[in-house]
Protein backbone atom coordinates (compact mmCIF):
# COMPACT_ATOMS: atom_id res chain seq x y z
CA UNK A 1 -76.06 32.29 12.94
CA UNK A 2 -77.61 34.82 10.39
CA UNK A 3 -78.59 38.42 12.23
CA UNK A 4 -82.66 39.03 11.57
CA UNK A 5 -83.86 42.57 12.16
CA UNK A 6 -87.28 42.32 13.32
CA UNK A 7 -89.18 45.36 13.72
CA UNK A 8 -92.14 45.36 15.44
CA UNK A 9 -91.74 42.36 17.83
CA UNK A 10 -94.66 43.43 20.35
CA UNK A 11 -97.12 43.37 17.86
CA UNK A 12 -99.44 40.28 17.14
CA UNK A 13 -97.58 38.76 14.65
CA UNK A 14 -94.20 40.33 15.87
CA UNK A 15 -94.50 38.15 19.37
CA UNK A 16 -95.41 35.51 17.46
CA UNK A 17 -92.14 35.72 15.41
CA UNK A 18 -89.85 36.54 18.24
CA UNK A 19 -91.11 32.94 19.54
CA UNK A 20 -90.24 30.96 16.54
CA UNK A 21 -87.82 32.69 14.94
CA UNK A 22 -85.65 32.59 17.85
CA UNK A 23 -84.03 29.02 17.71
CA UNK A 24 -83.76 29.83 13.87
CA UNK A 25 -81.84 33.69 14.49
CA UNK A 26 -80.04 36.17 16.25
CA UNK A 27 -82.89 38.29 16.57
CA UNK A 28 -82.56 42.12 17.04
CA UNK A 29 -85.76 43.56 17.92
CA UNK A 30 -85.47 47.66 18.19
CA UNK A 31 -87.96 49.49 20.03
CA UNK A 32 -89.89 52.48 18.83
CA UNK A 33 -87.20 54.90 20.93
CA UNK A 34 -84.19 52.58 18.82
CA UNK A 35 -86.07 53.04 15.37
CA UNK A 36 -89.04 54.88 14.73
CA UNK A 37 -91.10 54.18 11.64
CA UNK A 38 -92.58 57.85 12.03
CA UNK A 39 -88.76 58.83 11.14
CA UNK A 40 -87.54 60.46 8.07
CA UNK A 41 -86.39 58.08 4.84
CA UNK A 42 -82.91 58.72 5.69
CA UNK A 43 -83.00 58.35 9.48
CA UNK A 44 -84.73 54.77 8.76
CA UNK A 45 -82.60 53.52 6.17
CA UNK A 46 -79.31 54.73 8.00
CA UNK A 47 -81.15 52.74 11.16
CA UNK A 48 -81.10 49.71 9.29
CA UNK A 49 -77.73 49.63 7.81
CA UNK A 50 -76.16 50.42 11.35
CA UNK A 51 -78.07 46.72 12.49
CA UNK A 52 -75.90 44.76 9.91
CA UNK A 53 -78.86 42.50 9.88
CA UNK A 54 -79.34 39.26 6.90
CA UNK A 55 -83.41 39.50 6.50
CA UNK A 56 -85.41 42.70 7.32
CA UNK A 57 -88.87 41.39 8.72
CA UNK A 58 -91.20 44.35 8.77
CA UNK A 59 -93.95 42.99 11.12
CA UNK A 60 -94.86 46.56 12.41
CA UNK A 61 -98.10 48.38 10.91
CA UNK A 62 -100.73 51.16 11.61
CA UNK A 63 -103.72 48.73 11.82
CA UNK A 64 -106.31 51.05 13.85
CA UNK A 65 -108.37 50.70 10.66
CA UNK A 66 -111.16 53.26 11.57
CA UNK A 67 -109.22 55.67 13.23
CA UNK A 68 -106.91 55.75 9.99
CA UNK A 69 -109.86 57.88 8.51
CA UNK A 70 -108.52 60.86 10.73
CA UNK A 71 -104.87 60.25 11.15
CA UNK A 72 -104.12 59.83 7.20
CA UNK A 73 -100.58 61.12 7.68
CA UNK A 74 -99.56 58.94 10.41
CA UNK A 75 -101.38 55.92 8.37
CA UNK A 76 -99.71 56.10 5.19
CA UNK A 77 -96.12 57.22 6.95
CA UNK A 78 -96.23 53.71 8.95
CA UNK A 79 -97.60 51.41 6.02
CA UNK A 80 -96.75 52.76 2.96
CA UNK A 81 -93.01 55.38 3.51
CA UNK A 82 -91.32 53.83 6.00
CA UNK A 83 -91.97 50.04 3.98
CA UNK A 84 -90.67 51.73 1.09
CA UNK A 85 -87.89 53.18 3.16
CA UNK A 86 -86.82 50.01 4.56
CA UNK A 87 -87.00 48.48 1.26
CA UNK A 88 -84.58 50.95 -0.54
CA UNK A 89 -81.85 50.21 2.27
CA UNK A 90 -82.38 45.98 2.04
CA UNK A 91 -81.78 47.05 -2.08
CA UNK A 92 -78.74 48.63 -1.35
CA UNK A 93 -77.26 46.50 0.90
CA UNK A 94 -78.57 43.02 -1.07
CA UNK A 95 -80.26 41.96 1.36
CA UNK A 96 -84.60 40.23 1.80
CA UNK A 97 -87.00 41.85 3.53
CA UNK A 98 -90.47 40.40 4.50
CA UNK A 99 -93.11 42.74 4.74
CA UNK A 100 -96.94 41.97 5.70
CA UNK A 101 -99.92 42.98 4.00
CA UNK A 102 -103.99 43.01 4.60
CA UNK A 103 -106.87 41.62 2.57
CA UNK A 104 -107.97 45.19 2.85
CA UNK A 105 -106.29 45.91 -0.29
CA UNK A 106 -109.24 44.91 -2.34
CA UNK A 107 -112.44 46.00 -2.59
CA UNK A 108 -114.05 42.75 -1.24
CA UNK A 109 -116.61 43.05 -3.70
CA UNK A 110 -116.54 39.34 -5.32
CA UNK A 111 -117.55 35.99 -4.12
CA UNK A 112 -114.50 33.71 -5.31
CA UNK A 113 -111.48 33.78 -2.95
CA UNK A 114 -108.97 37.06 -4.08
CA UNK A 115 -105.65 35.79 -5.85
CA UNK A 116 -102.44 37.83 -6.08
CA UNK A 117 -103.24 38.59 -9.64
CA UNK A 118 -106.46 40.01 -9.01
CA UNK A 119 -106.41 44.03 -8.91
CA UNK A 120 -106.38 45.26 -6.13
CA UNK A 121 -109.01 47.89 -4.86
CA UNK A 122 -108.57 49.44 -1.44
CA UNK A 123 -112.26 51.22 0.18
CA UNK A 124 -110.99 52.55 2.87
CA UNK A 125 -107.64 55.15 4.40
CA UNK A 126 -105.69 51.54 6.26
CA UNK A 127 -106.20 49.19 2.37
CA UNK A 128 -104.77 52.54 0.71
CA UNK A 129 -102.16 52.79 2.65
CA UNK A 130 -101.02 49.61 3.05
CA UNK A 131 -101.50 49.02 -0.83
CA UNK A 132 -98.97 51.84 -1.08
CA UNK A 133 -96.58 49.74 1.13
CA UNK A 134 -96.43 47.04 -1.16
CA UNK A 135 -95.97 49.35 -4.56
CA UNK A 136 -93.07 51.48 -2.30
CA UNK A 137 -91.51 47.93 -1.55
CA UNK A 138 -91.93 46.23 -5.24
CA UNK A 139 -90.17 49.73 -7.25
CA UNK A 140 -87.36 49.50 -4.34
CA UNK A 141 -85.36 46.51 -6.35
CA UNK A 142 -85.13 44.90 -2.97
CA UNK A 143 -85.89 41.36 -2.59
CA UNK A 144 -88.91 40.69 -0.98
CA UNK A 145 -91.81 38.69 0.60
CA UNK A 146 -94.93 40.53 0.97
CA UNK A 147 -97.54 38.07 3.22
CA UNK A 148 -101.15 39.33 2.97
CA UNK A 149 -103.22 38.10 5.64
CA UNK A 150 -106.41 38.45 7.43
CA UNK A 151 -108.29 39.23 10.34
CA UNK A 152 -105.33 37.91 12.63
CA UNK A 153 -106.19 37.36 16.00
CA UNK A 154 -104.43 35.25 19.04
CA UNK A 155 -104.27 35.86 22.75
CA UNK A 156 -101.68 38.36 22.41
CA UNK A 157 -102.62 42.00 21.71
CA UNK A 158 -105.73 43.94 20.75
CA UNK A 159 -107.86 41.87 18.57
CA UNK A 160 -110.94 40.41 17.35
CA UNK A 161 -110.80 37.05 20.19
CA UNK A 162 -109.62 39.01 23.24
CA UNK A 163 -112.41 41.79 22.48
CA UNK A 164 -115.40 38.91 22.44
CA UNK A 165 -113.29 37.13 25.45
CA UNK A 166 -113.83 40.30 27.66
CA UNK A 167 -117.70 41.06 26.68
CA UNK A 168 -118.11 37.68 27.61
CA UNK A 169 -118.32 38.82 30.60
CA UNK A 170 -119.83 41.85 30.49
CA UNK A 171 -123.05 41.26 28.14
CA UNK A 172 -125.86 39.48 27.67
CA UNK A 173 -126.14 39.82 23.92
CA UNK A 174 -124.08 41.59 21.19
CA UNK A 175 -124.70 42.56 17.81
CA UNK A 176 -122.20 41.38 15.33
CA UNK A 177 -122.25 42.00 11.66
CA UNK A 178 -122.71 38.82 9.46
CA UNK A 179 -122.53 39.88 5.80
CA UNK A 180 -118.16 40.60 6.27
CA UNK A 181 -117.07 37.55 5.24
CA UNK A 182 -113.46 36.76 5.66
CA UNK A 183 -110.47 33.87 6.74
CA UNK A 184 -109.54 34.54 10.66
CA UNK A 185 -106.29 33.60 11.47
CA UNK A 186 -103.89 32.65 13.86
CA UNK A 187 -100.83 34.90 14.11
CA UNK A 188 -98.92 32.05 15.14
CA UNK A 189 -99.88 30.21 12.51
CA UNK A 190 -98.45 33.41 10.43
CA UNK A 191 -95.01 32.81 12.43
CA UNK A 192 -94.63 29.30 11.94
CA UNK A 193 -94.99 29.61 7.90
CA UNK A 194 -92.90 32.69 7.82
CA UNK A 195 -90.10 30.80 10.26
CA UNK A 196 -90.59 27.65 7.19
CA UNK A 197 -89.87 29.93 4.46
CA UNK A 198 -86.75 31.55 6.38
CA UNK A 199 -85.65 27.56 7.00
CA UNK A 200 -86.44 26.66 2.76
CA UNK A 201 -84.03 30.20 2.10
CA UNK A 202 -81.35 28.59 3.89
CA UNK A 203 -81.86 25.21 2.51
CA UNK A 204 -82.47 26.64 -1.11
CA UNK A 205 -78.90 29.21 -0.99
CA UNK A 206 -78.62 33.09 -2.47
CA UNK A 207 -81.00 32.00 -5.28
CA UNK A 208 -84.08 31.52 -3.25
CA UNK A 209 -84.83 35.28 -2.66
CA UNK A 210 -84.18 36.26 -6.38
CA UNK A 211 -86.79 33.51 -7.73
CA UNK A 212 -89.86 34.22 -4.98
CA UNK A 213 -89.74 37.68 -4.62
CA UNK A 214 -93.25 38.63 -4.81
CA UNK A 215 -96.75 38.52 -3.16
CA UNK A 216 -98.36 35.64 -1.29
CA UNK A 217 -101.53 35.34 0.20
CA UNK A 218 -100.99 33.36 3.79
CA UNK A 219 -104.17 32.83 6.07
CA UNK A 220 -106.11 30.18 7.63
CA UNK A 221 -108.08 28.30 5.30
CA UNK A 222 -112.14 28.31 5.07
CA UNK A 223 -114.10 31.22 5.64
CA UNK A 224 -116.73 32.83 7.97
CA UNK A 225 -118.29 35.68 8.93
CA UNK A 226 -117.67 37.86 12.42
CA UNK A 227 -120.44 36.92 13.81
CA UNK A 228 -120.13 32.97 13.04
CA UNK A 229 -116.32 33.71 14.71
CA UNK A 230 -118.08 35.45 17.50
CA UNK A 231 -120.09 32.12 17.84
CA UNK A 232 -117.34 29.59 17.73
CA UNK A 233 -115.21 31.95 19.98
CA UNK A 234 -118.45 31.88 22.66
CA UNK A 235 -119.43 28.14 21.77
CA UNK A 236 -115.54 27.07 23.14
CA UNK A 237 -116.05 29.57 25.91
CA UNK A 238 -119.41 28.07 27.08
CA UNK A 239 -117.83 24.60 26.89
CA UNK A 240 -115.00 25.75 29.80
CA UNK A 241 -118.41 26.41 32.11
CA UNK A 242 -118.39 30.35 30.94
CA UNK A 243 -121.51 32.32 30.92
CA UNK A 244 -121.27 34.02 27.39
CA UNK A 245 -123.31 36.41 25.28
CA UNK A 246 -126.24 35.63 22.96
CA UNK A 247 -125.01 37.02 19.20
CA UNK A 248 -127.46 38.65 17.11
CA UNK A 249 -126.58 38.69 13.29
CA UNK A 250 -126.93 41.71 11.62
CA UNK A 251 -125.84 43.72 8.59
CA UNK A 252 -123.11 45.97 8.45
CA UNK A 253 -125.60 49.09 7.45
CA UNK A 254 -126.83 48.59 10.77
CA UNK A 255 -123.74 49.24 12.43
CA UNK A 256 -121.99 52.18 10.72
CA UNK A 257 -118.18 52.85 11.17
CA UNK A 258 -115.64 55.47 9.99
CA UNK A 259 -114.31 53.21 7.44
CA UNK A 260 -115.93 51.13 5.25
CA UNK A 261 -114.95 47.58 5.17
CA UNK A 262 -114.98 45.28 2.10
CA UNK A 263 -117.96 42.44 1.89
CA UNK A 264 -115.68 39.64 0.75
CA UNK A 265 -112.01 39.38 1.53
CA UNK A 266 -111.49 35.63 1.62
CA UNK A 267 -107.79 35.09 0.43
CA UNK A 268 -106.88 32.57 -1.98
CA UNK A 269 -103.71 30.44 -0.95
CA UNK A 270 -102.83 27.80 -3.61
CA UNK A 271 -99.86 30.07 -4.40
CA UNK A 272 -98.06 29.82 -1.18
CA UNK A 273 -98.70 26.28 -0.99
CA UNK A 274 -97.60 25.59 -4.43
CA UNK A 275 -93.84 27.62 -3.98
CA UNK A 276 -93.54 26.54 -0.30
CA UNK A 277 -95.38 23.84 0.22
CA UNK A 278 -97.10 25.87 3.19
CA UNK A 279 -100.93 24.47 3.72
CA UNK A 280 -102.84 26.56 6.26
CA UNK A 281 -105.50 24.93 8.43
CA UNK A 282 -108.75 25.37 8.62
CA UNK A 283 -109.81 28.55 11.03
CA UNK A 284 -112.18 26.63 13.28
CA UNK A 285 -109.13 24.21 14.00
CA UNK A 286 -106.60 27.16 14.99
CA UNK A 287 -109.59 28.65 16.91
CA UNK A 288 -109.31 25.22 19.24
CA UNK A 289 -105.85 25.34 18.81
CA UNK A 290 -105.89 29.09 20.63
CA UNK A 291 -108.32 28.16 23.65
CA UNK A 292 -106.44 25.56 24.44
CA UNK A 293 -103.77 27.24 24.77
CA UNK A 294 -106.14 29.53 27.21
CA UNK A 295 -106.68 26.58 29.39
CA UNK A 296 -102.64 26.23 29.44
């Protein structure tokens, strides 16, 4: 059984990961205290090459996206050195790494769903430095997987869902911005295609890595905006007997942040499905998919 180093297993994608991946793996899953991304290039790389491991799956990430305004440093050390960091060592010992991206990385200002080709155009400190991740890991020579994805969300962790779950209970209205229009998606969802390609790898032999190292773009398919997925979050809440909050649209120059977040940052994914055969449902039918899970 191949040895998968997974680093950041706690996170929202990482628990997802550690639950499919696990039939698939030996999974070794250091903590912060066992590797620390905040760590010098050497310390990480000599981390890495002490784990032995087959496949590097980089699932951890600085992803406090306003916040990432003030701590620059510690932003672009977690998404954009230590990536490239990890990467070098995978090059050096010949061996994949997967790495996860954002629709951040472009400027969102478009209407047509963002392809890999497109330039990319980060507006705020978290797209910068996670568009600095990806360069770092493409100049390494390693062999790679980058996923972008988008607002991910799931019951696990601090997101989007488990925010509009608890002021469910706590308001009678909330004002959500309407004019962010994006893909939400499933981090399990995220797991489950990642786990296929790590199956079609084994299936495919050494070659596989060499011919689809590269960029994909993996979310759910369709597109809303957060305050239509604040509405189908409290519609599915109401239907379980739940009191829930009345949503008022409004634009995002109504509620100011730290960082400023791109309009339109719908991800196209023909090219995933068209190397891996990996078609993404529709966001309203994970969303059911989630709260029933809640009901479990």
């Amino acid at each position: 059984m191949s040895r998968i180093l997974l680093l950041g297993a706690t996170g929202q994608i990482g628990y997802e990961l550690v639950r499919s991946l696990g039939p698939l793996a030996k999974l070794v899953m250091p903590d912060r205290e066992a590797l620390d991304l905040r760590s010098d290039e050497k310390i990480i790389a000599e981390k890495i090459r002490q784990f032995q491991p087959d496949l590097v799956i980089n699932a951890a990430a600085y992803t406090a996206v306003d916040q990432a305004e003030q701590e620059i440093e510690l932003a672009w050390q977690v998404n954009a050195s230590a990536p490239g960091a990890i990467a070098k060592a995978c090059a050096l010992m010949g061996i994949p790494m997967i790495h996860f991206s954002t629709d951040y990385v472009f400027d969102g200002q478009g209407s047509q769903p963002w392809t890999e080709n497109d330039t990319a155009h980060p507006v705020n400190v978290y797209g910068q430095s996670k568009l600095a991740g990806e360069v770092a890991i493409q100049k390494s020579g390693a062999m790679h997987c980058i996923f972008r994805t988008s607002w991910v969300y799931g019951l696990h962790g601090k997101n989007f869902l488990n925010t509009m779950r608890r002021l469910a209970s706590e308001k009678a209205s909330l004002n959500i911005v309407s004019d962010q229009i994006g893909s939400p998606t499933w981090s399990r969802h995220i797991a489950e295609a990642v786990s296929a390609v790590v199956v079609l790898s084994r299936q495919q032999g050494p070659s596989f890595w060499q011919q689809q190292t590269g960029i994909y773009h993996l979310t759910n398919s369709g597109a809303t905006s957060w305050s239509e997925f604040a509405k189908a979050i409290f519609e599915a809440l109401a239907a379980e007997g739940q009191t829930v909050p009345v949503v008022n649209a409004i634009a995002t120059s109504e509620y100011p942040t730290a960082a400023m977040r791109p309009g339109f940052s719908v991800l196209d994914n023909a090219r995933i499905e068209r190397q891996f055969g990996i078609r993404m449902p529709d966001w309203r039918h994970s969303l059911k998919l989630v709260m029933q899970d809640l009901k479990l």
